[in-house]
Each structure stands twice: as structure tokens, then as C-alpha cells.
PDB file of N, CA and C in Angstrom:
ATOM      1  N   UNK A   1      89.448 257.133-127.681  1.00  0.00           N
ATOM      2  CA  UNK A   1      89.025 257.865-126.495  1.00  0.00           C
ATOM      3  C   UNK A   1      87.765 258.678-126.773  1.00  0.00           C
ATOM      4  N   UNK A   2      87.139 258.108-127.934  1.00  0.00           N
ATOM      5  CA  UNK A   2      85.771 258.690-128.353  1.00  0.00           C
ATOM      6  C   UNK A   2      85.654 260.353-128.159  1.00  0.00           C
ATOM      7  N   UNK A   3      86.835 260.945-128.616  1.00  0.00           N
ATOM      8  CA  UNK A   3      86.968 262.333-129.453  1.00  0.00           C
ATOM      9  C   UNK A   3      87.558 263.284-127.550  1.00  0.00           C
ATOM     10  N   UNK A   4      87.146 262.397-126.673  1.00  0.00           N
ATOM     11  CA  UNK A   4      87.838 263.790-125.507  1.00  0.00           C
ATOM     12  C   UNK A   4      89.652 263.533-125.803  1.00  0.00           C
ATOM     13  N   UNK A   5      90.570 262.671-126.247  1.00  0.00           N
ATOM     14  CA  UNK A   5      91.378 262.959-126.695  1.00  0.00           C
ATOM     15  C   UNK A   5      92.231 263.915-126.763  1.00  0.00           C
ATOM     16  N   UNK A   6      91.988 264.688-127.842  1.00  0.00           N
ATOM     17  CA  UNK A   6      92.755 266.038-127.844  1.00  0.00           C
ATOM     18  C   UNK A   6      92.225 267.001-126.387  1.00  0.00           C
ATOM     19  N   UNK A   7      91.262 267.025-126.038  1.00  0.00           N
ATOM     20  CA  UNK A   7      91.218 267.566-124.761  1.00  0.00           C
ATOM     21  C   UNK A   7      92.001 267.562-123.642  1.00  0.00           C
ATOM     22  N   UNK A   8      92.226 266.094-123.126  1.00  0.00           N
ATOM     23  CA  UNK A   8      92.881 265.647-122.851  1.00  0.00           C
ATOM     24  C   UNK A   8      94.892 265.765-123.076  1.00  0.00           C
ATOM     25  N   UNK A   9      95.466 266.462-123.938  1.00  0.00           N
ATOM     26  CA  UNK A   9      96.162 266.497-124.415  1.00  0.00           C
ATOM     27  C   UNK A   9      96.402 268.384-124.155  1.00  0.00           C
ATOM     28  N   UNK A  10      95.739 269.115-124.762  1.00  0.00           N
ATOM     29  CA  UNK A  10      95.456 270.323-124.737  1.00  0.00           C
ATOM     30  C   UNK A  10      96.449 271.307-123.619  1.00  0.00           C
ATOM     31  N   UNK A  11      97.018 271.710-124.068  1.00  0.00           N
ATOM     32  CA  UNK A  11      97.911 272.543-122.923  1.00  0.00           C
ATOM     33  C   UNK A  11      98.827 271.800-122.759  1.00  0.00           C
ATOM     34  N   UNK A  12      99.395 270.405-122.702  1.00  0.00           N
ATOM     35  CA  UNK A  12     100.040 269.672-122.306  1.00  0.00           C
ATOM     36  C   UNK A  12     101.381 270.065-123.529  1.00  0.00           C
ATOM     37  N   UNK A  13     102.659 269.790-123.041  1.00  0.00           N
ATOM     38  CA  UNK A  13     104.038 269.665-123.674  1.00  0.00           C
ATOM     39  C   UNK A  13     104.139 267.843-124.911  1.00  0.00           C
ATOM     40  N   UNK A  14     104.530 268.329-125.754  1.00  0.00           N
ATOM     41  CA  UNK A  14     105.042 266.929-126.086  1.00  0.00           C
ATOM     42  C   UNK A  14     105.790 266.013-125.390  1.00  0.00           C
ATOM     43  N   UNK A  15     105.930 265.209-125.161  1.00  0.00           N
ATOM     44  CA  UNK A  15     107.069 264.676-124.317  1.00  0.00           C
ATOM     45  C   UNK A  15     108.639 265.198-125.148  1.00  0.00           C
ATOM     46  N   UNK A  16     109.770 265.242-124.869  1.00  0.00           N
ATOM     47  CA  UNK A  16     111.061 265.221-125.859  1.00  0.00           C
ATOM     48  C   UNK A  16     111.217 264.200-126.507  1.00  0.00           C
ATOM     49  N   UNK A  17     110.885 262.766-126.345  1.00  0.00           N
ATOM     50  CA  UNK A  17     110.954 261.707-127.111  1.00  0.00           C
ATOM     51  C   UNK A  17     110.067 261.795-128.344  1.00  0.00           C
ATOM     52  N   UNK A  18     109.354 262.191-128.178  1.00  0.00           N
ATOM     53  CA  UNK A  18     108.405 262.516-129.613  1.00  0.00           C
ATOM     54  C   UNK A  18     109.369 263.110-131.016  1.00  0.00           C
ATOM     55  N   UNK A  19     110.451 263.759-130.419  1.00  0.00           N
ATOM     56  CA  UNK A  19     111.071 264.365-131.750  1.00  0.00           C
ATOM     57  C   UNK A  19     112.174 263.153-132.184  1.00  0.00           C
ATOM     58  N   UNK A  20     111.561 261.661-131.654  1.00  0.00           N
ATOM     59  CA  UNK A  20     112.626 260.933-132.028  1.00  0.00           C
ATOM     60  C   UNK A  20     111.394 260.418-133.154  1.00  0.00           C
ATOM     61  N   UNK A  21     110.400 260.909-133.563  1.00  0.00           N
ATOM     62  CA  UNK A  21     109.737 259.982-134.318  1.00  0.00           C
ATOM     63  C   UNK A  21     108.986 261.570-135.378  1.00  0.00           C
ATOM     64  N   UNK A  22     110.329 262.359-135.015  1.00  0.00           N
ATOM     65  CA  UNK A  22     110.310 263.725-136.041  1.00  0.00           C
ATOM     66  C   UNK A  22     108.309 264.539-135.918  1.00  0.00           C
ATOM     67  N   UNK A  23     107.502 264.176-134.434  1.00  0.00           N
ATOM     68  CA  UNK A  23     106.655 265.160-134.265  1.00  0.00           C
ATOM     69  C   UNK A  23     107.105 266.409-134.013  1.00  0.00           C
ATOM     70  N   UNK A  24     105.776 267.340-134.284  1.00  0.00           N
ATOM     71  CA  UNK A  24     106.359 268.605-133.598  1.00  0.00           C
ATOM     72  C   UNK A  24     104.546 269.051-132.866  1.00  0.00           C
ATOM     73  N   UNK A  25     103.770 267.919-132.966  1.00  0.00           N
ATOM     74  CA  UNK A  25     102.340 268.492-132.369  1.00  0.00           C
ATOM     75  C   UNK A  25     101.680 266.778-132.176  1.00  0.00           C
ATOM     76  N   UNK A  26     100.675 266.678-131.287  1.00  0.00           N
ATOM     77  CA  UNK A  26      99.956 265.691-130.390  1.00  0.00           C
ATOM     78  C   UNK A  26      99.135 265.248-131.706  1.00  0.00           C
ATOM     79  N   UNK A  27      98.678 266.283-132.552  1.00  0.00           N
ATOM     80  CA  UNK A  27      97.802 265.304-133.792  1.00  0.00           C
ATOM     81  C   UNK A  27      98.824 264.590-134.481  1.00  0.00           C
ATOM     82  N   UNK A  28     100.236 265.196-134.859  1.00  0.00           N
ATOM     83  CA  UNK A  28     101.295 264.182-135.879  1.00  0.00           C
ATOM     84  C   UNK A  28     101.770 262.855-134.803  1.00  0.00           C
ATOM     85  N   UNK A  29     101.681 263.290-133.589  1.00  0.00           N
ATOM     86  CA  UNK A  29     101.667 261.845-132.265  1.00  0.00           C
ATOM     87  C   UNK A  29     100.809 261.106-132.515  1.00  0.00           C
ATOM     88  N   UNK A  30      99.845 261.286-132.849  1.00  0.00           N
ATOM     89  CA  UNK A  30      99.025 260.313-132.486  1.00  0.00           C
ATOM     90  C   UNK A  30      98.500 259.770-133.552  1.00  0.00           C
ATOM     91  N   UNK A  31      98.659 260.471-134.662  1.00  0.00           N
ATOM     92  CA  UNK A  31      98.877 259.809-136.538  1.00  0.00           C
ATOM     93  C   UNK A  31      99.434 258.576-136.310  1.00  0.00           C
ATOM     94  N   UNK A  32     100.949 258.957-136.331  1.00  0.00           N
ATOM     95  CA  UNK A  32     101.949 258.364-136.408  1.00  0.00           C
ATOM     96  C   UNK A  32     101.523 256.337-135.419  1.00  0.00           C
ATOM     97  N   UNK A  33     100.622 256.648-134.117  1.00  0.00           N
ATOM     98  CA  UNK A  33     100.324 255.551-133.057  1.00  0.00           C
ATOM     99  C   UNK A  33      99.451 255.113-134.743  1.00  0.00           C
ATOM    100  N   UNK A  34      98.180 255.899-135.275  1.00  0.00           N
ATOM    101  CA  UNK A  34      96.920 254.729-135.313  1.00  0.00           C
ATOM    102  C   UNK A  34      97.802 254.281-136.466  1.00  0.00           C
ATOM    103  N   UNK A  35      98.350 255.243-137.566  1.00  0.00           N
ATOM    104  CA  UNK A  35      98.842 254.410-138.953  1.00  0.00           C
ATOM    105  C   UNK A  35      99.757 253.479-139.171  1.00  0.00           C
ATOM    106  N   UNK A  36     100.880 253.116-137.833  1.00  0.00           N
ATOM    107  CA  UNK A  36     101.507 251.788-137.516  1.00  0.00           C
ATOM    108  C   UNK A  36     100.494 251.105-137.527  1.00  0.00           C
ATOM    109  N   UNK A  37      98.849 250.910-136.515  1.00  0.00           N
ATOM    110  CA  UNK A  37      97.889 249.632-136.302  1.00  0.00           C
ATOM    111  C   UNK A  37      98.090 248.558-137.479  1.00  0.00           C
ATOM    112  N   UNK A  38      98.316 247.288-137.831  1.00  0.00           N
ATOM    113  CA  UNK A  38      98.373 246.917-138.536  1.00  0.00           C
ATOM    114  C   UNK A  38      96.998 246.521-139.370  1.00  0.00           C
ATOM    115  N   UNK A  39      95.890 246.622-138.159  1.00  0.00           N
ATOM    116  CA  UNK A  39      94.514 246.430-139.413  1.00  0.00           C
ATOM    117  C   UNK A  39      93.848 248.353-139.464  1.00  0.00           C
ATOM    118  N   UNK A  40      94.739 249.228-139.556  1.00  0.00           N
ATOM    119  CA  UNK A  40      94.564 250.208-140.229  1.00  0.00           C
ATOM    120  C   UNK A  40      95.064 250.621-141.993  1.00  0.00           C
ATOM    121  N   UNK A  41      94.092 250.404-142.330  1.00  0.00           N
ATOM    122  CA  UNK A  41      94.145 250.381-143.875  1.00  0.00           C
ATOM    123  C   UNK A  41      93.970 252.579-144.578  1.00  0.00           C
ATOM    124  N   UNK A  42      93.195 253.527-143.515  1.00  0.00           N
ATOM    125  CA  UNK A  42      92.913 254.553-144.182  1.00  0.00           C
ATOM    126  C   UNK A  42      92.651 255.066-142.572  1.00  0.00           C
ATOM    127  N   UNK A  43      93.081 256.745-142.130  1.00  0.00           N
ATOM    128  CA  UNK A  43      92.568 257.052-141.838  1.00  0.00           C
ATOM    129  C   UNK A  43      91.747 258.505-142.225  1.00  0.00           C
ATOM    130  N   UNK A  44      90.859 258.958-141.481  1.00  0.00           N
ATOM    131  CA  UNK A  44      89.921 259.917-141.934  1.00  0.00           C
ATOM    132  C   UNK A  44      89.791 260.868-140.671  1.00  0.00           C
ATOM    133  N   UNK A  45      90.877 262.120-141.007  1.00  0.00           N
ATOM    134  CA  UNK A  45      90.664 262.892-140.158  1.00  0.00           C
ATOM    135  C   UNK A  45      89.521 264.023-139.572  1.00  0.00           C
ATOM    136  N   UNK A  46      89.490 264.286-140.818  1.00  0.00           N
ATOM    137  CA  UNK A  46      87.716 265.426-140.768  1.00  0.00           C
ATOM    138  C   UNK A  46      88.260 266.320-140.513  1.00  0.00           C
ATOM    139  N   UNK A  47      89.255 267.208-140.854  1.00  0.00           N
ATOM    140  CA  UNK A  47      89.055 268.668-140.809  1.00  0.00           C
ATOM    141  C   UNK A  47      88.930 269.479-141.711  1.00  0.00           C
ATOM    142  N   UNK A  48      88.210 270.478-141.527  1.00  0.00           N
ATOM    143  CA  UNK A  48      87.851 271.740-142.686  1.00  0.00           C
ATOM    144  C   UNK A  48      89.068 272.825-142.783  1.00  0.00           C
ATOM    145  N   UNK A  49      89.639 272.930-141.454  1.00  0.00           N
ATOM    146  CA  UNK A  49      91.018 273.597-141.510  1.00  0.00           C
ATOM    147  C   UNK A  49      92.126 273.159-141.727  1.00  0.00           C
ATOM    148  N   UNK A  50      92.067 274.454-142.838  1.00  0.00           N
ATOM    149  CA  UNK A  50      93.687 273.898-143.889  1.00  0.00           C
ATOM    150  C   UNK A  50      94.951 273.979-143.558  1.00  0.00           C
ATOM    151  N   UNK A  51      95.252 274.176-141.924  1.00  0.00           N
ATOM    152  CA  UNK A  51      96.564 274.463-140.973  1.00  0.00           C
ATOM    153  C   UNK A  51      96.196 273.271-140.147  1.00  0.00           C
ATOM    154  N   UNK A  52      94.983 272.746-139.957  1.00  0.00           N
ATOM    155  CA  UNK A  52      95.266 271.164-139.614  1.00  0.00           C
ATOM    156  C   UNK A  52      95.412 270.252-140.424  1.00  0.00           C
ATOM    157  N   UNK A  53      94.835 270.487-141.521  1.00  0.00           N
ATOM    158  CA  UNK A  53      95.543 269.843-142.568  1.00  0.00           C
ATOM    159  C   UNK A  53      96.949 269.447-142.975  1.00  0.00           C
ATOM    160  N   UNK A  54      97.239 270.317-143.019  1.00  0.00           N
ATOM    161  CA  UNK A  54      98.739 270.763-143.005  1.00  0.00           C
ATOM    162  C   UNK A  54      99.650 269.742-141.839  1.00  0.00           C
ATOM    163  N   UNK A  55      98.854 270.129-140.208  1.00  0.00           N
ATOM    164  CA  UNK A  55      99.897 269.648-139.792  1.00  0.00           C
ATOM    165  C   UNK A  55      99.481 267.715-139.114  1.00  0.00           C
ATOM    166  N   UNK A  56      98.496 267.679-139.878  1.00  0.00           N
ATOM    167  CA  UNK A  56      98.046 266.041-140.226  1.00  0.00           C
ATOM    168  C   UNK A  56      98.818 265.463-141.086  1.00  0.00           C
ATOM    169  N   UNK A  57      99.359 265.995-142.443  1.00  0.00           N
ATOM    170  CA  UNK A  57     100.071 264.940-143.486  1.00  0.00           C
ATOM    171  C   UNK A  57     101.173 265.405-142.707  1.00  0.00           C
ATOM    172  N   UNK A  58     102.164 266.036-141.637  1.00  0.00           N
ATOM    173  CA  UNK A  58     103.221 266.080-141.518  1.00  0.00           C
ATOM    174  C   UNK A  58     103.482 264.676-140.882  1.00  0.00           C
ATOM    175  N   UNK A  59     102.354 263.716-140.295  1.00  0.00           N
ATOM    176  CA  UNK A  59     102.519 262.334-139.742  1.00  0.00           C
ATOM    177  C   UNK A  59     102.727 261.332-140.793  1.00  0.00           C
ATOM    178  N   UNK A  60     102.977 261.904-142.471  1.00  0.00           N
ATOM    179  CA  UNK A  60     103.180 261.172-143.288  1.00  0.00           C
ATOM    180  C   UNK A  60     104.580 260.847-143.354  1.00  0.00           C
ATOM    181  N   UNK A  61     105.527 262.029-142.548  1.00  0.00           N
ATOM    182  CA  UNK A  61     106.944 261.886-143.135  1.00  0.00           C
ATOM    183  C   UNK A  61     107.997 261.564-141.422  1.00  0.00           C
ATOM    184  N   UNK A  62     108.944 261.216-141.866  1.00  0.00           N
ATOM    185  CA  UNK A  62     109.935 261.066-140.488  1.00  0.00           C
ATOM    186  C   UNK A  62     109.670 259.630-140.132  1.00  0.00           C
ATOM    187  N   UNK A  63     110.348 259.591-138.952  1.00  0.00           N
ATOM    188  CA  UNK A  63     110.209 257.868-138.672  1.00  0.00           C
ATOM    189  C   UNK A  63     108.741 257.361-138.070  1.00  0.00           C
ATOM    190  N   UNK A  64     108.781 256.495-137.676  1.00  0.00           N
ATOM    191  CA  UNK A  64     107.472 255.968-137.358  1.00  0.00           C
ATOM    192  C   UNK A  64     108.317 254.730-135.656  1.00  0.00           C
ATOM    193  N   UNK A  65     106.772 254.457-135.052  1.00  0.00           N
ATOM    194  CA  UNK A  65     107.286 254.159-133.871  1.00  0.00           C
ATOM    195  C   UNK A  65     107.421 252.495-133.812  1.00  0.00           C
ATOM    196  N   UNK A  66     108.126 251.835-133.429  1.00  0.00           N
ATOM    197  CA  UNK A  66     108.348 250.643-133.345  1.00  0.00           C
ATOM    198  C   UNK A  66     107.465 250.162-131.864  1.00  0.00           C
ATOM    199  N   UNK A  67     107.187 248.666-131.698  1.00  0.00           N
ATOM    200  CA  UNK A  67     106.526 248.209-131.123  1.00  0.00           C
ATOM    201  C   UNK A  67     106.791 248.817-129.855  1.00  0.00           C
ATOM    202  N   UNK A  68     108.440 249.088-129.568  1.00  0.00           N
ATOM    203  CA  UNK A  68     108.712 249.615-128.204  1.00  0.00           C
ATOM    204  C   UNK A  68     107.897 251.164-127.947  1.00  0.00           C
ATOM    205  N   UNK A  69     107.637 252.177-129.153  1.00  0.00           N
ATOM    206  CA  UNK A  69     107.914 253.219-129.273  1.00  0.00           C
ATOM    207  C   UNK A  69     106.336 253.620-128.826  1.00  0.00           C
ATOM    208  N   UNK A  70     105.601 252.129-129.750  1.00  0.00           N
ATOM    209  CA  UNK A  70     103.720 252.323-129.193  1.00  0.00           C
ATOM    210  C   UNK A  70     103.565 251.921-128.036  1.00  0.00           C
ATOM    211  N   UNK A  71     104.137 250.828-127.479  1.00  0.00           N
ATOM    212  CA  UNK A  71     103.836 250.844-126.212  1.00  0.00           C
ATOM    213  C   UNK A  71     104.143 252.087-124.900  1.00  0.00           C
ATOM    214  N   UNK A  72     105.414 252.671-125.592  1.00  0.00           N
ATOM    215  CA  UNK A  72     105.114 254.041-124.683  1.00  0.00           C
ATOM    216  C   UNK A  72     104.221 254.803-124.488  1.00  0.00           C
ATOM    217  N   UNK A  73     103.757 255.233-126.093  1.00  0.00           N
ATOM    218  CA  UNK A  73     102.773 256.157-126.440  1.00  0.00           C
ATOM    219  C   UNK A  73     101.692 255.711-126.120  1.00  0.00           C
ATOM    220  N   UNK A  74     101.119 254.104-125.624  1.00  0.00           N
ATOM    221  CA  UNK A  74     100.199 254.159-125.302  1.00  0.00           C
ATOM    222  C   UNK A  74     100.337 253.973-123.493  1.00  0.00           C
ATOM    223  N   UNK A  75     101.161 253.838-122.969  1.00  0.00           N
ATOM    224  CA  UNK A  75     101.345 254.246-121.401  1.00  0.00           C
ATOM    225  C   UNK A  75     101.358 255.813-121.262  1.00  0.00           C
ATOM    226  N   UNK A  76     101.535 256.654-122.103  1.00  0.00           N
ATOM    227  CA  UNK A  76     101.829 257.720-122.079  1.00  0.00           C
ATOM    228  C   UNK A  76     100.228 258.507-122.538  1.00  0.00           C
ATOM    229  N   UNK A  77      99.385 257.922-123.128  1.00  0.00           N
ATOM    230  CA  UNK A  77      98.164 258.460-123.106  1.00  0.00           C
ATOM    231  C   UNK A  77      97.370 257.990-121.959  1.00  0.00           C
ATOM    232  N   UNK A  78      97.876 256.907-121.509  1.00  0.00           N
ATOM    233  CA  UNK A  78      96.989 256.104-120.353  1.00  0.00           C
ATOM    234  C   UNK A  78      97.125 257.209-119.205  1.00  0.00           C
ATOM    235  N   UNK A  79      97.901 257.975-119.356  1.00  0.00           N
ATOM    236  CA  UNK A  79      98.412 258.645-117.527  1.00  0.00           C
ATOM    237  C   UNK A  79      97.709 259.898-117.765  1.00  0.00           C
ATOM    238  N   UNK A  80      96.656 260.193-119.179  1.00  0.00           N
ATOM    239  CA  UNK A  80      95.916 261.550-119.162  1.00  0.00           C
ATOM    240  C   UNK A  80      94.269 261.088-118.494  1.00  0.00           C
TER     241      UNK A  80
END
């Protein structure tokens, strides 16, 4: 979404289904979508802040979303 994204997102609630894939914030959501991609090999977040840092590797741990789980998440970004 060429970076308006989190804008987009901003103020907004998680959905409750999100804590089925153990998020607790829209950056560990949306980790969790690109690092399933299967021709995603690395991603590169870019932040200098060490509390986004923080809550970037939390998309390292908990479950991850199954084909059903991305296709939500991506109907579910489509409606911002």
C-alpha cells in the first residue's frame, strides 16, 4: 500500500480474531500476512525505535495464518 498503510490502520481496533494468531498490534498483523508470502525470503522493517522493534519480532512468535486466515486479512485490509 506504498507506506499509507499504517495510516490507514491508525486509530482503528484490531479485529478479535487477530488474537487467534496471538497479535496484540496492526504491525505484528501484518508481519505475520507478508512472512507467510511464500516468495518472502527477509523482511526489512526500518525502524530506529527500539519499542517498535520490540513489538516487530513479537510477529516472530505464536501461530501464523493459514491460507483461510490471509485471505481474511487481506479482505480485511481491502475495506480500509
Amino acid at each position: 500500500m506504498n507506506g499509507s498503510y499504517f495510516g490507514r490502520v491508525s486509530g482503528r481496533t484490531l479485529p478479535e480474531w487477530a488474537s487467534e494468531l496471538d497479535c496484540a498490534s496492526w504491525p505484528q498483523f501484518s508481519l505475520k500476512y507478508i512472512l507467510t508470502h511464500p516468495a518472502v525470503t527477509c523482511a526489512l522493517t526500518e525502524t530506529t525505535n527500539p519499542e517498535h522493534m520490540a513489538e516487530n519480532i513479537g510477529a516472530a512468535f505464536g501461530r501464523l495464518p493459514d491460507e483461510a486466515t490471509k485471505r481474511r486479512m487481506r479482505e480485511l485490509a481491502q475495506d480500509f
